[in-house]
PDB file of N, CA and C in Angstrom:
ATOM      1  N   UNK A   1      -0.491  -6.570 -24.776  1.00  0.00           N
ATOM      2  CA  UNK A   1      -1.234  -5.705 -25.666  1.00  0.00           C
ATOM      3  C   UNK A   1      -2.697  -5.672 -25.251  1.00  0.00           C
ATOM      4  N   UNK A   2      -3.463  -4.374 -24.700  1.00  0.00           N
ATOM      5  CA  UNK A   2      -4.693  -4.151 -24.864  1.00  0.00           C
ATOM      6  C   UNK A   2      -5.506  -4.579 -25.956  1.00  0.00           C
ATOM      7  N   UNK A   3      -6.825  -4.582 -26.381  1.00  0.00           N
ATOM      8  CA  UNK A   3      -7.439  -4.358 -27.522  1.00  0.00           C
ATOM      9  C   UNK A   3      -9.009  -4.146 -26.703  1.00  0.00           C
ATOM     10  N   UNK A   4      -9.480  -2.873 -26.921  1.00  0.00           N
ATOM     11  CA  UNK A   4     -10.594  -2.244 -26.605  1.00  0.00           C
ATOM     12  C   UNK A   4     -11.850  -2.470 -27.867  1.00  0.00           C
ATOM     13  N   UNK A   5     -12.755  -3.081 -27.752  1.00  0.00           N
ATOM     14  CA  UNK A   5     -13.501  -3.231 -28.570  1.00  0.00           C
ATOM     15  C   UNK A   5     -14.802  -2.006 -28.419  1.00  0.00           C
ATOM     16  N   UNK A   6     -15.262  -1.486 -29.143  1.00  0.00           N
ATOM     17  CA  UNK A   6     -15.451  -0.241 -28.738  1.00  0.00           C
ATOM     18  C   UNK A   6     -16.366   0.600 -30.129  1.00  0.00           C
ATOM     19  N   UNK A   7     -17.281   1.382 -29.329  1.00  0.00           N
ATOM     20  CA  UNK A   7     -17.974   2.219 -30.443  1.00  0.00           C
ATOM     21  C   UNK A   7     -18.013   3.467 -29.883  1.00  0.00           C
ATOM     22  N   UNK A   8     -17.437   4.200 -31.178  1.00  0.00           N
ATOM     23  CA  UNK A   8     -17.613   5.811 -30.625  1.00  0.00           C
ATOM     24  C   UNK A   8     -18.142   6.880 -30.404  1.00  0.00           C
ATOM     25  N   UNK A   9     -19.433   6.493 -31.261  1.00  0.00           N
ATOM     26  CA  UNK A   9     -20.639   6.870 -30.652  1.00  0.00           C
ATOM     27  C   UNK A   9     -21.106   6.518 -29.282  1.00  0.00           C
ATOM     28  N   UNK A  10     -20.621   5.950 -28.252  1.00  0.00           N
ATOM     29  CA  UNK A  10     -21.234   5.765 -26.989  1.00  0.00           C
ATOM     30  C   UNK A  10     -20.237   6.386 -25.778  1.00  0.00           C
ATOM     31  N   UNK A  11     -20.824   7.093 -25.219  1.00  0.00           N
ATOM     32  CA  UNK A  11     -20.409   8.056 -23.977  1.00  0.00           C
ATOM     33  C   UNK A  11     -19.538   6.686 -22.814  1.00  0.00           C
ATOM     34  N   UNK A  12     -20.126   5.591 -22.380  1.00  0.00           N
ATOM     35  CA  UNK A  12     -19.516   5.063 -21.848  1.00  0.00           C
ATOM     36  C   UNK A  12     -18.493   4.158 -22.674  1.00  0.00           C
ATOM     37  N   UNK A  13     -18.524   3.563 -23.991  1.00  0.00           N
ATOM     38  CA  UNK A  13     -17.121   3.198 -24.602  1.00  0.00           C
ATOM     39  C   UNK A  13     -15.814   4.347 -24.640  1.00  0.00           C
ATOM     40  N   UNK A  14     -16.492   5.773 -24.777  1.00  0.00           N
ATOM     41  CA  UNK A  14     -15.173   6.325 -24.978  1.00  0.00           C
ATOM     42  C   UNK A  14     -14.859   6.785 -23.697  1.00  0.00           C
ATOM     43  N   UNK A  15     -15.264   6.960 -22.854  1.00  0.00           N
ATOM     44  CA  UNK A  15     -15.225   7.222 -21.248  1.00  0.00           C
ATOM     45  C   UNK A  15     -14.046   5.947 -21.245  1.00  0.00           C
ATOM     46  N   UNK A  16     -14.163   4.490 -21.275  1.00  0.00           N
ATOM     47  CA  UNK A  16     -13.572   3.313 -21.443  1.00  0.00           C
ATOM     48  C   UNK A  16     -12.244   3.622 -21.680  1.00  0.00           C
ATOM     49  N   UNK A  17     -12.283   4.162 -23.100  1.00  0.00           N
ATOM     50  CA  UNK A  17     -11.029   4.156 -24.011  1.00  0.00           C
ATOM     51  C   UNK A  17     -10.194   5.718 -23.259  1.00  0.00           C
ATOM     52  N   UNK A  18     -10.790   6.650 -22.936  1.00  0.00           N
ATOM     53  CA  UNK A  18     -10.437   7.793 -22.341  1.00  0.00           C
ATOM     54  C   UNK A  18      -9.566   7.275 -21.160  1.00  0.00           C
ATOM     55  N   UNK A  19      -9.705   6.162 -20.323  1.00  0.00           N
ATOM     56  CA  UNK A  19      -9.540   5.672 -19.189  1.00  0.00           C
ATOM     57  C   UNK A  19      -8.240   5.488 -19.071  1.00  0.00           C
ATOM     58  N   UNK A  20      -8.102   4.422 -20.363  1.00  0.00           N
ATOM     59  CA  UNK A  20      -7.182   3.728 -20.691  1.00  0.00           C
ATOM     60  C   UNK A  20      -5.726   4.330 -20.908  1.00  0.00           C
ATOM     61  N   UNK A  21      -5.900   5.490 -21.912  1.00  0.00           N
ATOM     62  CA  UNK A  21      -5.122   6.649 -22.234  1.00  0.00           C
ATOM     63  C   UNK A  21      -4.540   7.197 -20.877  1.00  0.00           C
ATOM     64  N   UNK A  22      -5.466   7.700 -20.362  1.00  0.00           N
ATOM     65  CA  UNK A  22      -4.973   8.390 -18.719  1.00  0.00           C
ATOM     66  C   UNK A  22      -4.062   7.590 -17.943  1.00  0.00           C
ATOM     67  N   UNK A  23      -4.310   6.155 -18.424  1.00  0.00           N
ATOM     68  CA  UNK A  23      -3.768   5.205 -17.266  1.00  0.00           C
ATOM     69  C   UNK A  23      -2.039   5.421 -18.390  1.00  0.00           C
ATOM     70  N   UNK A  24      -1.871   5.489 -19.794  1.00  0.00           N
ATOM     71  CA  UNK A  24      -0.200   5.855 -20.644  1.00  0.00           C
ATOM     72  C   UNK A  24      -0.493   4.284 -21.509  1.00  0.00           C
ATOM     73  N   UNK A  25      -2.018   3.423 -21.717  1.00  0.00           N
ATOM     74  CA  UNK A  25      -2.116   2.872 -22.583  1.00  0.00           C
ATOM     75  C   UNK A  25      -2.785   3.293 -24.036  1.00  0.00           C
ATOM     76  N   UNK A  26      -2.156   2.480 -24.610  1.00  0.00           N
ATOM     77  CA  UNK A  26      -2.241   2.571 -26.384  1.00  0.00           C
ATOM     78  C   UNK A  26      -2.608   1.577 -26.554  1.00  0.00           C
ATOM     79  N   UNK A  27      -4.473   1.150 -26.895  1.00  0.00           N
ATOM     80  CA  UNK A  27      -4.867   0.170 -27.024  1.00  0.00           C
ATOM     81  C   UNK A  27      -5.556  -0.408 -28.662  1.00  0.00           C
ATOM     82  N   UNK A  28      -5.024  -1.362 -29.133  1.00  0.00           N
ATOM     83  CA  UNK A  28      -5.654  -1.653 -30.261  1.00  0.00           C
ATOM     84  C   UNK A  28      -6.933  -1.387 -30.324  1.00  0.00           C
ATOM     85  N   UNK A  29      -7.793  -0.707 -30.700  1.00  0.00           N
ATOM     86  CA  UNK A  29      -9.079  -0.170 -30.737  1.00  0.00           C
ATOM     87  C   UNK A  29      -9.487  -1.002 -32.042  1.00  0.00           C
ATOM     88  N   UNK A  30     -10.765  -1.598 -32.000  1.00  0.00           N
ATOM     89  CA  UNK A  30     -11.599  -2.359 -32.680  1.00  0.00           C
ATOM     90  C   UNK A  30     -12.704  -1.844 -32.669  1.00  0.00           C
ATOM     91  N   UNK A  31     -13.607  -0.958 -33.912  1.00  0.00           N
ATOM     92  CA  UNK A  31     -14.702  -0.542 -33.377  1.00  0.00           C
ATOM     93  C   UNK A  31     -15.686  -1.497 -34.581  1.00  0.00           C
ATOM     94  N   UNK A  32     -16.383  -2.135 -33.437  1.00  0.00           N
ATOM     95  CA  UNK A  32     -16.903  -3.332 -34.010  1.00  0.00           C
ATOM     96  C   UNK A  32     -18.072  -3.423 -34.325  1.00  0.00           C
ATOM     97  N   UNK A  33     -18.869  -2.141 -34.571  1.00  0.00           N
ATOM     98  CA  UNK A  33     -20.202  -1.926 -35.920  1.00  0.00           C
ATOM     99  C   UNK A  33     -19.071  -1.816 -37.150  1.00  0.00           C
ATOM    100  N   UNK A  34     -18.460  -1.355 -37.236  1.00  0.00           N
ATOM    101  CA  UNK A  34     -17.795  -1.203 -38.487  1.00  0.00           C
ATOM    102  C   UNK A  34     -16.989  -2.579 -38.929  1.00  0.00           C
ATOM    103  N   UNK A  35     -16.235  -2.895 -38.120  1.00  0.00           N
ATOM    104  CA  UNK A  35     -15.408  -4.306 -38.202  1.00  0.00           C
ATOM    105  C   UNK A  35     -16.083  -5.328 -37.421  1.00  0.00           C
ATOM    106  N   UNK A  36     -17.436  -5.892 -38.142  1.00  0.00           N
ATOM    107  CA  UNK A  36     -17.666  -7.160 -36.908  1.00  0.00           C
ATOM    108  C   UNK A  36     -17.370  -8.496 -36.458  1.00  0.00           C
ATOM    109  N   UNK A  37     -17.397  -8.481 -35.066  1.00  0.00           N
ATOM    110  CA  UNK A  37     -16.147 -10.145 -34.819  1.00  0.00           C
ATOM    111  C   UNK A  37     -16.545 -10.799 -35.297  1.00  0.00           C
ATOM    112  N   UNK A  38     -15.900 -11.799 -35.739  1.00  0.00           N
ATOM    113  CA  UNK A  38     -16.448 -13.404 -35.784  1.00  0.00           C
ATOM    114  C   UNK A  38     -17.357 -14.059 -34.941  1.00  0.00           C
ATOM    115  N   UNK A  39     -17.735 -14.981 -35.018  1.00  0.00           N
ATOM    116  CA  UNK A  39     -18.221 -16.148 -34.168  1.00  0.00           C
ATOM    117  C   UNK A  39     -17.350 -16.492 -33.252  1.00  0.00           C
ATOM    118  N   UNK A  40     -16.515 -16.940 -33.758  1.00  0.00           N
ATOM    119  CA  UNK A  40     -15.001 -17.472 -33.073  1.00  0.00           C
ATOM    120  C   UNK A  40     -14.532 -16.586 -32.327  1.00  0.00           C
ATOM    121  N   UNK A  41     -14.226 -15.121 -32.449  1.00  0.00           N
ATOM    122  CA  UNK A  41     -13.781 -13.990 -31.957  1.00  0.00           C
ATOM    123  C   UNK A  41     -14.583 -13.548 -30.827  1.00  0.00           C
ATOM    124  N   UNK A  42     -16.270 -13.271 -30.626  1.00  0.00           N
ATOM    125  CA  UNK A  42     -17.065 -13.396 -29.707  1.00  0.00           C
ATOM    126  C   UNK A  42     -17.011 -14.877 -29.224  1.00  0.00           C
ATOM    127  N   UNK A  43     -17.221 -15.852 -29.518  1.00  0.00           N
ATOM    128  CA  UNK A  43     -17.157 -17.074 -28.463  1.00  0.00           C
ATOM    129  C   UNK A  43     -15.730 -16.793 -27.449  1.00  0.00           C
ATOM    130  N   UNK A  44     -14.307 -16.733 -27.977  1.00  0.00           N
ATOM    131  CA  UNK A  44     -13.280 -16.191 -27.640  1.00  0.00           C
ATOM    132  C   UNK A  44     -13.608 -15.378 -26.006  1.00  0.00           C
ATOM    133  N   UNK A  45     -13.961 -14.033 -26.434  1.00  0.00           N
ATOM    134  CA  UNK A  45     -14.217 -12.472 -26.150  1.00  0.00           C
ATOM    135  C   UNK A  45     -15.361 -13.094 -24.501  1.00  0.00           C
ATOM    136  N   UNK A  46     -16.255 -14.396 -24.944  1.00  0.00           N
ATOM    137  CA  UNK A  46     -16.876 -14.539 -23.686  1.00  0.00           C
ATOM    138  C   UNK A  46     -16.342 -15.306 -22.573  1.00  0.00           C
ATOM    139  N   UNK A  47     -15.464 -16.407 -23.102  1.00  0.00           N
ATOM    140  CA  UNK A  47     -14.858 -16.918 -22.249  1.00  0.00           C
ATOM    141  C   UNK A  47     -13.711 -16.008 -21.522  1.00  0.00           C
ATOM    142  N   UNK A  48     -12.970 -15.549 -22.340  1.00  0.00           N
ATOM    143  CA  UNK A  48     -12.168 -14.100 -21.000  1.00  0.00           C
ATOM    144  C   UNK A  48     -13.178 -13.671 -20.229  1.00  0.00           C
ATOM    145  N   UNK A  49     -13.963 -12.735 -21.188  1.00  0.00           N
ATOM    146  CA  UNK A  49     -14.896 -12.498 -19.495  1.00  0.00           C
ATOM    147  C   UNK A  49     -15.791 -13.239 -18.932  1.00  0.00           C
ATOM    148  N   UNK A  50     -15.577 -14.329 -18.932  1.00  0.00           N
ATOM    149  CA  UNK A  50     -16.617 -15.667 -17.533  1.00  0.00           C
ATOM    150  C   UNK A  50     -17.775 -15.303 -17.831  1.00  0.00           C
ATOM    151  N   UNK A  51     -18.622 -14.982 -19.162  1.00  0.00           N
ATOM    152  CA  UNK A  51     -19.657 -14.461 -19.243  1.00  0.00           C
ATOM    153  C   UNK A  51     -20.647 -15.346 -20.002  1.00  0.00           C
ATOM    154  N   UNK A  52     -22.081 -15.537 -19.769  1.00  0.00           N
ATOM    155  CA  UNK A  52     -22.621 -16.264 -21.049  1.00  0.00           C
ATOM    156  C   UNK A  52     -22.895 -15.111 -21.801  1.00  0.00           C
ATOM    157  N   UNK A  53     -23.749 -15.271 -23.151  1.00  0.00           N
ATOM    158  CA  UNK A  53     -23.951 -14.455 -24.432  1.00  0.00           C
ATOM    159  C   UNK A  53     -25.020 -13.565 -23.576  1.00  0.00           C
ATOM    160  N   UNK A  54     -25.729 -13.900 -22.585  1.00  0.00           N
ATOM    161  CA  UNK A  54     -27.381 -13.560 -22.180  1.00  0.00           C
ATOM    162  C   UNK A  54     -26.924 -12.413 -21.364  1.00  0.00           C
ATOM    163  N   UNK A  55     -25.616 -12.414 -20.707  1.00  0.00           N
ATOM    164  CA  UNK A  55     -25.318 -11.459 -19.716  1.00  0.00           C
ATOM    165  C   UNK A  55     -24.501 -10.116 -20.136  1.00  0.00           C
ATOM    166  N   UNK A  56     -24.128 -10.180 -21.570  1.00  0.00           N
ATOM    167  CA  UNK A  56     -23.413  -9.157 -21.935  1.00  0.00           C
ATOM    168  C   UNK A  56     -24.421  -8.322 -23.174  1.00  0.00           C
ATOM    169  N   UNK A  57     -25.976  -8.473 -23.180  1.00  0.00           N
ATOM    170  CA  UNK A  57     -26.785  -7.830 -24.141  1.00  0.00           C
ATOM    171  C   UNK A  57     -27.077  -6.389 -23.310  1.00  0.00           C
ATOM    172  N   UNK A  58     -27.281  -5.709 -24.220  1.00  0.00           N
ATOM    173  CA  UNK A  58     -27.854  -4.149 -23.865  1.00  0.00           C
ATOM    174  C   UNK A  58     -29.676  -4.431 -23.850  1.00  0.00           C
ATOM    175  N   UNK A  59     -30.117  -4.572 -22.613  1.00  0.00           N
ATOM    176  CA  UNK A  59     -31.402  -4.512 -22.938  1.00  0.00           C
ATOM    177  C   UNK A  59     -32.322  -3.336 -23.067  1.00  0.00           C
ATOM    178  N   UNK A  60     -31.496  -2.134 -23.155  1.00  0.00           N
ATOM    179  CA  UNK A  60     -32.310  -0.837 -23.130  1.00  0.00           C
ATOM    180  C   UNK A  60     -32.172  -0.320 -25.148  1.00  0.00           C
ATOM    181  N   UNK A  61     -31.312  -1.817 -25.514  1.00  0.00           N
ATOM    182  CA  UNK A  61     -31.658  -1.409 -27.197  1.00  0.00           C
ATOM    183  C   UNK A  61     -33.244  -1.550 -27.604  1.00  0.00           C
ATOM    184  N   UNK A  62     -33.479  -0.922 -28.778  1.00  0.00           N
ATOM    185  CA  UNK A  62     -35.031  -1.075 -29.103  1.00  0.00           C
ATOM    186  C   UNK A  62     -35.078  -2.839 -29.557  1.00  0.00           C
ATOM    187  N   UNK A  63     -34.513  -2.751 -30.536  1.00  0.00           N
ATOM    188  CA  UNK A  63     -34.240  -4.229 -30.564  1.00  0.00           C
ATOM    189  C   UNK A  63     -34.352  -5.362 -30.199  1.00  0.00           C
ATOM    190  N   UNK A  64     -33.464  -5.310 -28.837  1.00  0.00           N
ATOM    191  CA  UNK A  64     -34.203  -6.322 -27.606  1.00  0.00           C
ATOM    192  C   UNK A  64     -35.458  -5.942 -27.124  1.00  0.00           C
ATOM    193  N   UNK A  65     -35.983  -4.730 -26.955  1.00  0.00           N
ATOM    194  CA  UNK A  65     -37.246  -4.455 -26.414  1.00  0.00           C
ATOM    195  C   UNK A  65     -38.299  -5.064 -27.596  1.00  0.00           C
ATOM    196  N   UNK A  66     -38.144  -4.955 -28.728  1.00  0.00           N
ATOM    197  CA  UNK A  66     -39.340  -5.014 -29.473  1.00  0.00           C
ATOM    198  C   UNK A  66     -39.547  -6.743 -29.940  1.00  0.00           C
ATOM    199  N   UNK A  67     -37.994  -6.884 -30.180  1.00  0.00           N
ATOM    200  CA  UNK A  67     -38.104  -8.296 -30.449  1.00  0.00           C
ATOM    201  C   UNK A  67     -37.301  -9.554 -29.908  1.00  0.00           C
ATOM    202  N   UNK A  68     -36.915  -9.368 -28.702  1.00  0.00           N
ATOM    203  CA  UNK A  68     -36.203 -10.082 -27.920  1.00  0.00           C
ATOM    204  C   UNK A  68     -36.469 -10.695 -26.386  1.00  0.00           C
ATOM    205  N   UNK A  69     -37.027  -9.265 -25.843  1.00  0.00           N
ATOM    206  CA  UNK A  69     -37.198  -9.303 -24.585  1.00  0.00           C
ATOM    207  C   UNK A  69     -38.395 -10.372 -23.710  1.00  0.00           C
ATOM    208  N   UNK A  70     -37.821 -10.780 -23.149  1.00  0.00           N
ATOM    209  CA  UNK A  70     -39.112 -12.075 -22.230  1.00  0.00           C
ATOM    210  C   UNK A  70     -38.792 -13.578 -23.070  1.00  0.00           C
ATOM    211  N   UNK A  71     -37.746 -13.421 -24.319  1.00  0.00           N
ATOM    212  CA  UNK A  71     -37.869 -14.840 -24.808  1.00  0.00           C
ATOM    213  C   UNK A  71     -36.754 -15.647 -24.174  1.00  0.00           C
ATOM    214  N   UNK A  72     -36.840 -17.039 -24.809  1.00  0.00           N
ATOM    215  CA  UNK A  72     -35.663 -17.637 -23.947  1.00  0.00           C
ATOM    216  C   UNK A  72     -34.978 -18.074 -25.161  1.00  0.00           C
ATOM    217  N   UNK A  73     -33.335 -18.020 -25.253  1.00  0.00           N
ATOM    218  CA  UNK A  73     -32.433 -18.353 -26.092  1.00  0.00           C
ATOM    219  C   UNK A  73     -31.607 -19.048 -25.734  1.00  0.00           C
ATOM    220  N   UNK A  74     -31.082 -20.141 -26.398  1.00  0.00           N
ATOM    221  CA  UNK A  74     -30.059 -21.047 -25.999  1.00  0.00           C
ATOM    222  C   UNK A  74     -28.450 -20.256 -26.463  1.00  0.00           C
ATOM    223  N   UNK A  75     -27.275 -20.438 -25.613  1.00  0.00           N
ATOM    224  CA  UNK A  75     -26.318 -19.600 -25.788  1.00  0.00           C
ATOM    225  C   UNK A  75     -25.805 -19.565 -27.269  1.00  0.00           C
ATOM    226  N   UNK A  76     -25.880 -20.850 -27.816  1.00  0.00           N
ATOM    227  CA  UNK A  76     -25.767 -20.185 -29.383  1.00  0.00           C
ATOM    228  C   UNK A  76     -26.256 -19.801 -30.652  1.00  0.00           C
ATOM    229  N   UNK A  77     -27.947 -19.406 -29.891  1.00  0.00           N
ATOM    230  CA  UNK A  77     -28.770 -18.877 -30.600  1.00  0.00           C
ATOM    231  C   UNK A  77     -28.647 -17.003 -30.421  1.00  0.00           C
ATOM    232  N   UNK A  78     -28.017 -16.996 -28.727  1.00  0.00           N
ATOM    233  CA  UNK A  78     -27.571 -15.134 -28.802  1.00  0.00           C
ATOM    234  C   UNK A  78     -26.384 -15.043 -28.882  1.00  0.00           C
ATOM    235  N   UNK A  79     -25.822 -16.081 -29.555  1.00  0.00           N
ATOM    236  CA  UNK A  79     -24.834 -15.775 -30.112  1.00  0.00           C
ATOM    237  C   UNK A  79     -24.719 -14.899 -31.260  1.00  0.00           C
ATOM    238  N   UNK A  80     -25.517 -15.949 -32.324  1.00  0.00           N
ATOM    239  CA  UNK A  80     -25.639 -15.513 -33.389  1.00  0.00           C
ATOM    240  C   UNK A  80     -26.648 -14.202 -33.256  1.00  0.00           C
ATOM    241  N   UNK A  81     -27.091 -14.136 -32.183  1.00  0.00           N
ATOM    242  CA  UNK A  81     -28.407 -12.430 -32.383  1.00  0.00           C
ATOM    243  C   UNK A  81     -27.400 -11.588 -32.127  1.00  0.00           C
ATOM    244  N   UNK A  82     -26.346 -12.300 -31.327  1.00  0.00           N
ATOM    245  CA  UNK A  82     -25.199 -10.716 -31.232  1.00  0.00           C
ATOM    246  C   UNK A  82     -24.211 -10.316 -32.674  1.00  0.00           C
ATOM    247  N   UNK A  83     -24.018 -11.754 -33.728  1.00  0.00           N
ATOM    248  CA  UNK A  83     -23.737 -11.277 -34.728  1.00  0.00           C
ATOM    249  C   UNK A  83     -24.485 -10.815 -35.374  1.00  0.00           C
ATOM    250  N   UNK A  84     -25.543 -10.682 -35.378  1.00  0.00           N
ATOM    251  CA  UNK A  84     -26.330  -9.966 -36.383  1.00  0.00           C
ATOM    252  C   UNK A  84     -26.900  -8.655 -36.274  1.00  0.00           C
ATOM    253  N   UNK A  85     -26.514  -8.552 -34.478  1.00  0.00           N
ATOM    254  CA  UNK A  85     -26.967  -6.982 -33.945  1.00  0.00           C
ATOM    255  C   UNK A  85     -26.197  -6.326 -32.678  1.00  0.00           C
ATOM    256  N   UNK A  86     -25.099  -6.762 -33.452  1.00  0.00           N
ATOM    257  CA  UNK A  86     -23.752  -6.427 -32.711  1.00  0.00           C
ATOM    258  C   UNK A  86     -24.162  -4.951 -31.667  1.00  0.00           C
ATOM    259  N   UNK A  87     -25.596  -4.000 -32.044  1.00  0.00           N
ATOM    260  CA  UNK A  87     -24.915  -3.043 -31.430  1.00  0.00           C
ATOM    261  C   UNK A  87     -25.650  -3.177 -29.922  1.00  0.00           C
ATOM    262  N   UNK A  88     -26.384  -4.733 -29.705  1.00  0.00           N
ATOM    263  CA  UNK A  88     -26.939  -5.224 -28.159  1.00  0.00           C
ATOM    264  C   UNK A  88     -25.572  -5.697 -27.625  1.00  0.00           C
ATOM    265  N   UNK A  89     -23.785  -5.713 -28.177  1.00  0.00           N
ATOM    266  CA  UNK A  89     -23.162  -6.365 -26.893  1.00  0.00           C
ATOM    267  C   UNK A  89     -22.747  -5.059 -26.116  1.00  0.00           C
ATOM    268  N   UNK A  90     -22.809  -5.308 -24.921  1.00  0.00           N
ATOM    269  CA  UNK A  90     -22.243  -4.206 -23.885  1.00  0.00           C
ATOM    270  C   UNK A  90     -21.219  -3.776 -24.132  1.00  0.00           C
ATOM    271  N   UNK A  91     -20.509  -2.521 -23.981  1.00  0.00           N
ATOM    272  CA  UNK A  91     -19.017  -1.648 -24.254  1.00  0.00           C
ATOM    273  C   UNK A  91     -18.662  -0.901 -23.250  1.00  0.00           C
ATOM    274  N   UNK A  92     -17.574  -0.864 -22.973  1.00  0.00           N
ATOM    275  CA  UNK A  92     -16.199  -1.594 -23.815  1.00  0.00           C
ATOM    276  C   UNK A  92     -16.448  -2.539 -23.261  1.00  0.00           C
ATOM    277  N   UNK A  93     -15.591  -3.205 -24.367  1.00  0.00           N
ATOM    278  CA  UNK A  93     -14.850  -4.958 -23.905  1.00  0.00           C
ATOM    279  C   UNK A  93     -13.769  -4.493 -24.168  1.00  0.00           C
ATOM    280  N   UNK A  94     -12.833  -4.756 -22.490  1.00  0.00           N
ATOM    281  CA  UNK A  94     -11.243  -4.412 -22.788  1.00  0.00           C
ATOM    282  C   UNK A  94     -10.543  -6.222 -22.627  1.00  0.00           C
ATOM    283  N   UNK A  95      -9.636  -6.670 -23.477  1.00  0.00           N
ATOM    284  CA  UNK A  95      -9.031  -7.357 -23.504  1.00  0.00           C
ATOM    285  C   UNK A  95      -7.846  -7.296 -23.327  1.00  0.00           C
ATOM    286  N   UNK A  96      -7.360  -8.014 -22.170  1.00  0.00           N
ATOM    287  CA  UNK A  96      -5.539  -8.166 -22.264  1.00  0.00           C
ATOM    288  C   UNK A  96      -5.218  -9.527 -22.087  1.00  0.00           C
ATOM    289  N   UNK A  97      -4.509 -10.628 -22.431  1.00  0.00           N
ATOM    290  CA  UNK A  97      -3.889 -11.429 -22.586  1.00  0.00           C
ATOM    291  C   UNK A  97      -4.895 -12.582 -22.323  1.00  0.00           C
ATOM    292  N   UNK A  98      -4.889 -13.539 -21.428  1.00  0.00           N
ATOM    293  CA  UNK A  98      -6.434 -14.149 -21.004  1.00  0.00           C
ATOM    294  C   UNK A  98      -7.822 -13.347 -20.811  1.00  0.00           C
ATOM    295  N   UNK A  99      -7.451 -12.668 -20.000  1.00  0.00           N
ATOM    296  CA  UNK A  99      -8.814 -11.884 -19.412  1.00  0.00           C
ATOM    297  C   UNK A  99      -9.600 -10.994 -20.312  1.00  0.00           C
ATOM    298  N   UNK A 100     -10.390 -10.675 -19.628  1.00  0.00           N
ATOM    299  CA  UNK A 100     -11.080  -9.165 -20.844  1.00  0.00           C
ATOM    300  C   UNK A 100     -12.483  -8.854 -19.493  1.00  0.00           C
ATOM    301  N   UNK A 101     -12.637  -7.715 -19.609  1.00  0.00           N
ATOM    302  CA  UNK A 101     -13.205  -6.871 -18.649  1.00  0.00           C
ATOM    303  C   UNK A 101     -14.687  -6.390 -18.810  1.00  0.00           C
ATOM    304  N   UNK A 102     -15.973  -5.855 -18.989  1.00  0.00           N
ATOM    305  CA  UNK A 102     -16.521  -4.771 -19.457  1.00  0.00           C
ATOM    306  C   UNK A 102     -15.990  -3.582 -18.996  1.00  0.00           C
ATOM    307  N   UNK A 103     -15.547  -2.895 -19.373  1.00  0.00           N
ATOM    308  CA  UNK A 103     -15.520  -1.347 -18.714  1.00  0.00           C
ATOM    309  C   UNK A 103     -16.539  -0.555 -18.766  1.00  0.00           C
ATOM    310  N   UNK A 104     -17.748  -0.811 -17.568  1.00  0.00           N
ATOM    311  CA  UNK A 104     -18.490  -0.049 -17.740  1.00  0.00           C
ATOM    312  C   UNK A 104     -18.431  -0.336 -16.036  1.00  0.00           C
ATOM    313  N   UNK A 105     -18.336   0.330 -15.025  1.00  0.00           N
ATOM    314  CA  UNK A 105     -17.832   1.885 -15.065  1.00  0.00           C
ATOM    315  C   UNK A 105     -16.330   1.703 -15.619  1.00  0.00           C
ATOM    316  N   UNK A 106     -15.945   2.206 -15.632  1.00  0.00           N
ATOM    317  CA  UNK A 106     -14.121   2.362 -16.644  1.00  0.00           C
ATOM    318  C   UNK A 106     -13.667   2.082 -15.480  1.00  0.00           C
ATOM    319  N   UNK A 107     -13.513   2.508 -14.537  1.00  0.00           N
ATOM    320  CA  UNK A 107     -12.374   2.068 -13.818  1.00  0.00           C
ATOM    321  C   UNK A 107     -12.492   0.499 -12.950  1.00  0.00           C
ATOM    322  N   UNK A 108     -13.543  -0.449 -13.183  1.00  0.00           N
ATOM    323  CA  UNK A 108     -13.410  -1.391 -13.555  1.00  0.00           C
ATOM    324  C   UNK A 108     -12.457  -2.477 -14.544  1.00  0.00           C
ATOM    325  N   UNK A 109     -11.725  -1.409 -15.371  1.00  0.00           N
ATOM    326  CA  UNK A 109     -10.613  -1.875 -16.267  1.00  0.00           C
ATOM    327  C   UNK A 109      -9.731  -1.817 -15.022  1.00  0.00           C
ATOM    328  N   UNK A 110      -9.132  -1.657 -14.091  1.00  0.00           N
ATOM    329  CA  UNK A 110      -8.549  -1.329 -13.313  1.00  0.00           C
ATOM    330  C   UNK A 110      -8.062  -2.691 -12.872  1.00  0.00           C
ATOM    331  N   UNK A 111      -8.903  -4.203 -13.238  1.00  0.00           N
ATOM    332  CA  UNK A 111      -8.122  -5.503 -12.402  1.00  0.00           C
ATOM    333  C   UNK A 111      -8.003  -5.982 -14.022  1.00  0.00           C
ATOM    334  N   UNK A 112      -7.435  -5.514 -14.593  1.00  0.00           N
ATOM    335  CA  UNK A 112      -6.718  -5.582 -16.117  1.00  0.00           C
ATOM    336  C   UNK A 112      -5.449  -5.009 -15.897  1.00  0.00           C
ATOM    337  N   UNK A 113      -5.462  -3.798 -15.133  1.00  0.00           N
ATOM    338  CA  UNK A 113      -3.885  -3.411 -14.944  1.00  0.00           C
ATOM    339  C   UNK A 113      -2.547  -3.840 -14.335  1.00  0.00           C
TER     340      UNK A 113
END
């Protein structure tokens, strides 16, 4: 089972999820401003992708620009900045069984298949 974590307001999440479809998947879609993960669910979500918290932020949000950027955070201090401003984690996050991907470019989902 897929599960695409995903916002649909963003040209490259649904590009992501568009991908997916083309490829004849039906992926649990999670759109996660509306439903946000856990702690547990993002701690989860980083270890599939081999990632720390620092490497999966959007730094072109205002957010990080105004009040983030140049500081230094310990991983479970952006942890918690990603629960609280869920819309700095990068998209998609495609998940399948261990692994999980960014799909950004989408066909990067491609060593998921």
């Amino acid at each position: 089972m897929y599960k695409i974590y995903h916002n649909p307001r963003c040209k490259k999440s649904r590009a992501g999820l568009q991908y997916l479809k083309e490829k004849g998947i039906e992926p649990e879609i999670i759109d996660y401003l509306k439903n946000p993960v856990t702690e547990d669910e993002l701690k989860d979500i980083l270890v599939r992708l081999h990632k720390k918290p620092s490497e999966i932020i959007r730094t072109q949000e205002a957010i990080y620009k105004s009040d983030l950027k140049g500081k230094n955070f310990t991983d479970d201090e952006w942890v918690k900045i990603l629960l609280e401003y869920p819309k700095l984690i990068q998209r998609p996050i495609v998940v399948k069984g261990p692994k999980a991907i960014l799909g950004d470019p989408a066909s990067g989902i491609d060593v998921l298949l």
